[in-house]
C-alpha atoms as a PDB file:
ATOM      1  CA  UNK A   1      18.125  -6.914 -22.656  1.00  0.00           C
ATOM      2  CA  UNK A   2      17.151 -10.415 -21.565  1.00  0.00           C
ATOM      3  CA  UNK A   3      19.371 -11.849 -18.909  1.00  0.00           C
ATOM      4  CA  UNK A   4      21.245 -15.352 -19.839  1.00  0.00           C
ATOM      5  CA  UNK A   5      19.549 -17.413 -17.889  1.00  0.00           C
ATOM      6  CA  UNK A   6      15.980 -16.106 -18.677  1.00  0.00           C
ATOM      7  CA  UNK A   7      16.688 -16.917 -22.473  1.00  0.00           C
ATOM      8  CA  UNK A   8      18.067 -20.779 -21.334  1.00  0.00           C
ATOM      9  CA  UNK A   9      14.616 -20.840 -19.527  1.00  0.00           C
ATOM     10  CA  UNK A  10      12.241 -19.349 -22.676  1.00  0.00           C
ATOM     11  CA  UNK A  11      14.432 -21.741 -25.190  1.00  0.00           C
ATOM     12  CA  UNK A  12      13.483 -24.711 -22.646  1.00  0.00           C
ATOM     13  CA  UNK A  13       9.371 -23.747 -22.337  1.00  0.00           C
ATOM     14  CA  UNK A  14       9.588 -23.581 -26.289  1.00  0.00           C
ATOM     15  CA  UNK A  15      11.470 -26.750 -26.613  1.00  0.00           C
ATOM     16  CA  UNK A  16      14.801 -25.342 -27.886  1.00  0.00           C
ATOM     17  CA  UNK A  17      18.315 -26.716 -25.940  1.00  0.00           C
ATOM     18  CA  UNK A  18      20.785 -24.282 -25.290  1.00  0.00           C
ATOM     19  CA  UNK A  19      23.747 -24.602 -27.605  1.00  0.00           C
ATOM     20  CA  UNK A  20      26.170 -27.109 -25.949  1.00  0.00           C
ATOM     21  CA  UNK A  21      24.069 -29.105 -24.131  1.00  0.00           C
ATOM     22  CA  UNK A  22      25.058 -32.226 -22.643  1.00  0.00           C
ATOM     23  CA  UNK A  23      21.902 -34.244 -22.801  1.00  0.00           C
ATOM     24  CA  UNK A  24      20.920 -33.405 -26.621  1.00  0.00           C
ATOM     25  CA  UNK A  25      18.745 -36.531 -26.261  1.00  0.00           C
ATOM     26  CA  UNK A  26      16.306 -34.604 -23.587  1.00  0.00           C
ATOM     27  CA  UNK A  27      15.077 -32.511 -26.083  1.00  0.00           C
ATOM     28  CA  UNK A  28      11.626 -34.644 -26.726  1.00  0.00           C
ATOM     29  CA  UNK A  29      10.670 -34.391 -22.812  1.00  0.00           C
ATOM     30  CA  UNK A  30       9.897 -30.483 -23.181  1.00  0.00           C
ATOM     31  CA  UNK A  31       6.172 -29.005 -23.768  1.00  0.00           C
ATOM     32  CA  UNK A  32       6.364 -26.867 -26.707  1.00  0.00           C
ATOM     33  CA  UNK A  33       4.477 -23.472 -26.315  1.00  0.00           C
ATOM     34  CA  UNK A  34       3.085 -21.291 -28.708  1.00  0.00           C
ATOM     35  CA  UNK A  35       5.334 -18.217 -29.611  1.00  0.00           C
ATOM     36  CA  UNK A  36       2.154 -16.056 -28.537  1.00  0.00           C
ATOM     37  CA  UNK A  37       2.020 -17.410 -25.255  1.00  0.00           C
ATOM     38  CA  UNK A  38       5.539 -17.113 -24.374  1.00  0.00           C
ATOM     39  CA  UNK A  39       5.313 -13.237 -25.356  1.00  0.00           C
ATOM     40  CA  UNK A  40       1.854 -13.070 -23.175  1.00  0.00           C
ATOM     41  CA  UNK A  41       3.688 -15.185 -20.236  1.00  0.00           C
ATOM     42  CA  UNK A  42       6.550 -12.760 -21.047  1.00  0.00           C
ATOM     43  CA  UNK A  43       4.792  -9.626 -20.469  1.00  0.00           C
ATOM     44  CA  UNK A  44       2.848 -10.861 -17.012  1.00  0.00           C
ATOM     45  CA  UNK A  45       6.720 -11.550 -15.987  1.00  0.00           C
ATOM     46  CA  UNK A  46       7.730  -7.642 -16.475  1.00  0.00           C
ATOM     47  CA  UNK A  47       7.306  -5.142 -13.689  1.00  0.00           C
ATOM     48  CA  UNK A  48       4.191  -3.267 -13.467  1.00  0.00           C
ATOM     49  CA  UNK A  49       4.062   0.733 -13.236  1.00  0.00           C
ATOM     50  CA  UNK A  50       4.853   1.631  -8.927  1.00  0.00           C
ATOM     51  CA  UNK A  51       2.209   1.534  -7.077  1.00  0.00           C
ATOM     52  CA  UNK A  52       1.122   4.189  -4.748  1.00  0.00           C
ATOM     53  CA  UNK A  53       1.602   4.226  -0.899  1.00  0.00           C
ATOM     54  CA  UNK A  54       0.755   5.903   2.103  1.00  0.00           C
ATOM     55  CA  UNK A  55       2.790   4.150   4.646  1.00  0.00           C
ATOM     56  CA  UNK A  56       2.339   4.444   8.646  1.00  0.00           C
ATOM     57  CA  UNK A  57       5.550   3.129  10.918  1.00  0.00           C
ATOM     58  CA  UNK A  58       5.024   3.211  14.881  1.00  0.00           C
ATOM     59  CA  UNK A  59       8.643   4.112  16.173  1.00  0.00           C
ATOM     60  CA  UNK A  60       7.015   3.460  19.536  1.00  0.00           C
ATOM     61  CA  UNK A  61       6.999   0.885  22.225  1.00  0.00           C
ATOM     62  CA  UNK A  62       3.118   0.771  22.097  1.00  0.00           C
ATOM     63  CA  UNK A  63       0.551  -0.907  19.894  1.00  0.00           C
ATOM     64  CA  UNK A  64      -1.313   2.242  17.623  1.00  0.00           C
ATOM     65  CA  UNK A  65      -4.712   2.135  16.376  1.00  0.00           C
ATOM     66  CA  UNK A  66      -5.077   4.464  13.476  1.00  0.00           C
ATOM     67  CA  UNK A  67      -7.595   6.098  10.752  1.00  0.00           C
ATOM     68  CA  UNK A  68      -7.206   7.804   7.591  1.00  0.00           C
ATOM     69  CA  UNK A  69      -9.166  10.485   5.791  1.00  0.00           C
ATOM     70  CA  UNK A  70      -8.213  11.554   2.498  1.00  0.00           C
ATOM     71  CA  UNK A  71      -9.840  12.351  -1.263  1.00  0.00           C
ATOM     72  CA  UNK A  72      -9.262   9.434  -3.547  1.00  0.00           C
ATOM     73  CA  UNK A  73     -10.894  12.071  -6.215  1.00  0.00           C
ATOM     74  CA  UNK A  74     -14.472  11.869  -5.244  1.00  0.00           C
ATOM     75  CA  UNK A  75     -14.731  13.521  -2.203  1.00  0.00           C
ATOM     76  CA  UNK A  76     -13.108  12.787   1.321  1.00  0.00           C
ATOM     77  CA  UNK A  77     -13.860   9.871   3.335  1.00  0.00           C
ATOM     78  CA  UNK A  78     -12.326   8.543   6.496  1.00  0.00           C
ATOM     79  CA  UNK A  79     -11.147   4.972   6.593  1.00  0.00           C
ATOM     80  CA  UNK A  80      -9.790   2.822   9.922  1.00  0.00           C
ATOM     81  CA  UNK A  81      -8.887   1.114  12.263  1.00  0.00           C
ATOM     82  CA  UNK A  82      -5.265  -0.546  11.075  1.00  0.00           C
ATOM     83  CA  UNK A  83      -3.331  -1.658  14.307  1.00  0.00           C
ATOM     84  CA  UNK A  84       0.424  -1.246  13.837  1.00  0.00           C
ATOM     85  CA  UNK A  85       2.657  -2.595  16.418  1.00  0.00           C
ATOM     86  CA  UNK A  86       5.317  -1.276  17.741  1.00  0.00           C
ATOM     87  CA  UNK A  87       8.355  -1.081  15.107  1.00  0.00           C
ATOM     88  CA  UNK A  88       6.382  -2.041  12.232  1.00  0.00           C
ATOM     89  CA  UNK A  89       5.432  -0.087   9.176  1.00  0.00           C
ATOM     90  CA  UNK A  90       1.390  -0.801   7.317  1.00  0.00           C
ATOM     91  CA  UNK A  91       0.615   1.054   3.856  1.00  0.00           C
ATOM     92  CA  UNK A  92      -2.307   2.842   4.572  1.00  0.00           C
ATOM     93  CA  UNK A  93      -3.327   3.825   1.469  1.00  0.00           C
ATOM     94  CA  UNK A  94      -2.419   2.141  -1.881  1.00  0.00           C
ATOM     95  CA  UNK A  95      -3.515   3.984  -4.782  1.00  0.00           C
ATOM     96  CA  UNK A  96      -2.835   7.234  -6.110  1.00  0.00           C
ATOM     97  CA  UNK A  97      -4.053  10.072  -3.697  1.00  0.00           C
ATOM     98  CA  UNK A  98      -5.231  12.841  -5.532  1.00  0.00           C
ATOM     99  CA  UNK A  99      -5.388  16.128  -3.035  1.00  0.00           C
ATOM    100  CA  UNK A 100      -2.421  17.241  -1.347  1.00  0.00           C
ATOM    101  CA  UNK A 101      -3.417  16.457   2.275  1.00  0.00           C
ATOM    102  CA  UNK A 102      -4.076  13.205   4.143  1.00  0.00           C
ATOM    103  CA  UNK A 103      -5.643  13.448   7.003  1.00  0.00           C
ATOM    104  CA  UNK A 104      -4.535  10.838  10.555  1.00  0.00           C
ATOM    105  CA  UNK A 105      -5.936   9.820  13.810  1.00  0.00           C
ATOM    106  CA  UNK A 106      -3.773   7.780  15.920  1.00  0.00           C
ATOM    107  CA  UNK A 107      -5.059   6.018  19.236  1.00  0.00           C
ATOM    108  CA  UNK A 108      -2.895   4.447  21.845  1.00  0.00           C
ATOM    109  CA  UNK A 109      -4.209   0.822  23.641  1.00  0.00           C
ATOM    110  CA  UNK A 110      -5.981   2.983  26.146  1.00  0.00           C
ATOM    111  CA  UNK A 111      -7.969   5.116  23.133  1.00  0.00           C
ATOM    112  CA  UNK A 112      -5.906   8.037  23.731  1.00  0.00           C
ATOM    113  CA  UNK A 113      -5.226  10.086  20.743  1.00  0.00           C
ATOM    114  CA  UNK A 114      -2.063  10.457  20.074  1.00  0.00           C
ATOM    115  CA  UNK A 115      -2.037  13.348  17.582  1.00  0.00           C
ATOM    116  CA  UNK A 116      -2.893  16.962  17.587  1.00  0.00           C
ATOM    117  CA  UNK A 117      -5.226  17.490  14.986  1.00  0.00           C
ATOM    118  CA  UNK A 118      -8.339  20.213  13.510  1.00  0.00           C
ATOM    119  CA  UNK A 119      -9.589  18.588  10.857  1.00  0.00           C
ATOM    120  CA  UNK A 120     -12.797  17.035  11.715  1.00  0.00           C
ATOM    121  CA  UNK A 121     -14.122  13.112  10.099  1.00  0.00           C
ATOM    122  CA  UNK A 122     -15.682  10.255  11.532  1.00  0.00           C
ATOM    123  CA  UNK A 123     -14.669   7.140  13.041  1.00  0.00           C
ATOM    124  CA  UNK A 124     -16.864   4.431  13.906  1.00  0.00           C
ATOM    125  CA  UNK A 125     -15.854   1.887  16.915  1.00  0.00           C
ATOM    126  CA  UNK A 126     -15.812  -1.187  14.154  1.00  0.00           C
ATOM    127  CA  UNK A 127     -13.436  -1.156  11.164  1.00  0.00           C
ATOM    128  CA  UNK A 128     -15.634   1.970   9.047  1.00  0.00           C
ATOM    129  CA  UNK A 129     -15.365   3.535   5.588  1.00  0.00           C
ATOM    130  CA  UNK A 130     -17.156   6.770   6.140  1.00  0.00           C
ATOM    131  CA  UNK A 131     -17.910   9.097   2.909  1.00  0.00           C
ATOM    132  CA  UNK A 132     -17.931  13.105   3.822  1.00  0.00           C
ATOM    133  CA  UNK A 133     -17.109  14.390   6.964  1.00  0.00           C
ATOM    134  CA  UNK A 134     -20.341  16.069   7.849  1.00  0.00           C
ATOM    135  CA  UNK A 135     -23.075  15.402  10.478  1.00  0.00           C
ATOM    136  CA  UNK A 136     -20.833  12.211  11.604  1.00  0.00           C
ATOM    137  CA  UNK A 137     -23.450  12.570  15.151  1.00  0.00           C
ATOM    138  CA  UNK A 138     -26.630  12.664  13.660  1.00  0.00           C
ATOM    139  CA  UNK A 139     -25.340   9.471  10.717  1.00  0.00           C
ATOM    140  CA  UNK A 140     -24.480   7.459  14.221  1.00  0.00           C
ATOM    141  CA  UNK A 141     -20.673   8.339  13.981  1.00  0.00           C
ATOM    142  CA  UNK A 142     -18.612   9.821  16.255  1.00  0.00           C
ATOM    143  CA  UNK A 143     -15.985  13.241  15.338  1.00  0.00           C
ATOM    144  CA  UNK A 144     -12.703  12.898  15.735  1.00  0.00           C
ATOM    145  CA  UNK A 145     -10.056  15.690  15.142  1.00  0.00           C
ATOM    146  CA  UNK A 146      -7.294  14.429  12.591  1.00  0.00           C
ATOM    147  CA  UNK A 147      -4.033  15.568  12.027  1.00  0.00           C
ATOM    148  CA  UNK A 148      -3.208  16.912   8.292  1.00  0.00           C
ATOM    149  CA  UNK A 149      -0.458  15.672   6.630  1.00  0.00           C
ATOM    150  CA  UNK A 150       0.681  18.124   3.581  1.00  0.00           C
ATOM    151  CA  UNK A 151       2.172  15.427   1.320  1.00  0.00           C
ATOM    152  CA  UNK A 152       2.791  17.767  -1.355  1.00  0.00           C
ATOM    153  CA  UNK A 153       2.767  16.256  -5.026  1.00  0.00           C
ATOM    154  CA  UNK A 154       4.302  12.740  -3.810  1.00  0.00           C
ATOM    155  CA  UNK A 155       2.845   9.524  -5.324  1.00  0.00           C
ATOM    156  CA  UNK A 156       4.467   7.693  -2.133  1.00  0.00           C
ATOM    157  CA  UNK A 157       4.723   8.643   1.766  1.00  0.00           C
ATOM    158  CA  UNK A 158       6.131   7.258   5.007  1.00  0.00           C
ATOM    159  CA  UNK A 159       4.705   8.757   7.766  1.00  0.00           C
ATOM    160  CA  UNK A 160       6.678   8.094  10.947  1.00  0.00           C
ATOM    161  CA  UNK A 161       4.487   8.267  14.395  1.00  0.00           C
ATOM    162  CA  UNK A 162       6.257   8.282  18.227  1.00  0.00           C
ATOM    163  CA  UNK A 163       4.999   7.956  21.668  1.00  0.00           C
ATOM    164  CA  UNK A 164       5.102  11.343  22.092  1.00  0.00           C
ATOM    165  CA  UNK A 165       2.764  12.070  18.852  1.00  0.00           C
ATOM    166  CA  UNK A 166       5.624  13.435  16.899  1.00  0.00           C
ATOM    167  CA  UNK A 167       5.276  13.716  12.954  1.00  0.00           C
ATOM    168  CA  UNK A 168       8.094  12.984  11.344  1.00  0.00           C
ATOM    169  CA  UNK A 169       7.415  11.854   7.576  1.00  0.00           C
ATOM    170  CA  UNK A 170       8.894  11.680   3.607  1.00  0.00           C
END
């Protein structure tokens, strides 16, 4: 169903009046456009399938520093750094995540981690996108434990980080 005012707008870009218009007169000053435009410009105006999101928030007073690891399908890489401040929320990841883990590593200002973690990747000092998560040493990387995150089958995730490296996520 096509709201009212959408069809006023589609009969104006194809140079129809509404019925009951007051200026019949104005009718020459309109562009006429192809009926197979309108349904192209029509179709770019329609919501898209969702998109998929990972999404950090820092519920703490301090600025985070954070890396991801995950398997977009082709094996696991690690991914970072994002810098959230304090109260704010950053999608992470925004595709479709194909395993049922995610893997975190959260840093405070001071480059303290802030999560418990076993799972081992590498980070790089410099934003890094790392494939595998073997050998980071000897490929000039350094290992960092990450925490997992068992997102289950959900295409989207909020993953809610405090000062005290509480998990809290949905």
């Amino acid at each position: 169903m096509v709201p009212r005012v959408l069809r006023q707008v589609i009969r104006g870009l194809a140079g129809r009046r509404p019925r009951g218009d007051p200026c019949p007169g104005a009718r020459d000053r309109h562009v006429r456009i192809p009926q197979g435009l309108m349904i192209a410009l029509w179709g770019v105006m329609l919501p898209g399938p969702a998109q998929a999101e990972f999404t950090v928030c820092n519920d703490s007073f301090d600025v985070l520093n954070l890396a991801v690891a995950y398997d977009p399908g082709d094996g696991f890489f690690s991914e970072g750094w994002w810098t959230i401040a304090p109260n704010r929320c950053v999608p992470l990841i925004r595709e479709r995540i194909r395993s049922r883990y995610v893997y975190v590593f959260a840093t405070d200002v001071f480059n303290q981690a802030l999560l418990e973690g076993a799972a081992e990747f590498c980070v790089d000092g410099a934003r890094f996108r790392i494939p595998g998560a073997e050998d980071c040493w000897s490929r000039g990387h350094v290992a960092a434990d990450f925490a997992e995150i068992d997102i289950g089958q959900s295409e989207d995730w909020t993953l809610i980080l405090n000062a005290t490296g509480e998990l809290s996520g949905d």
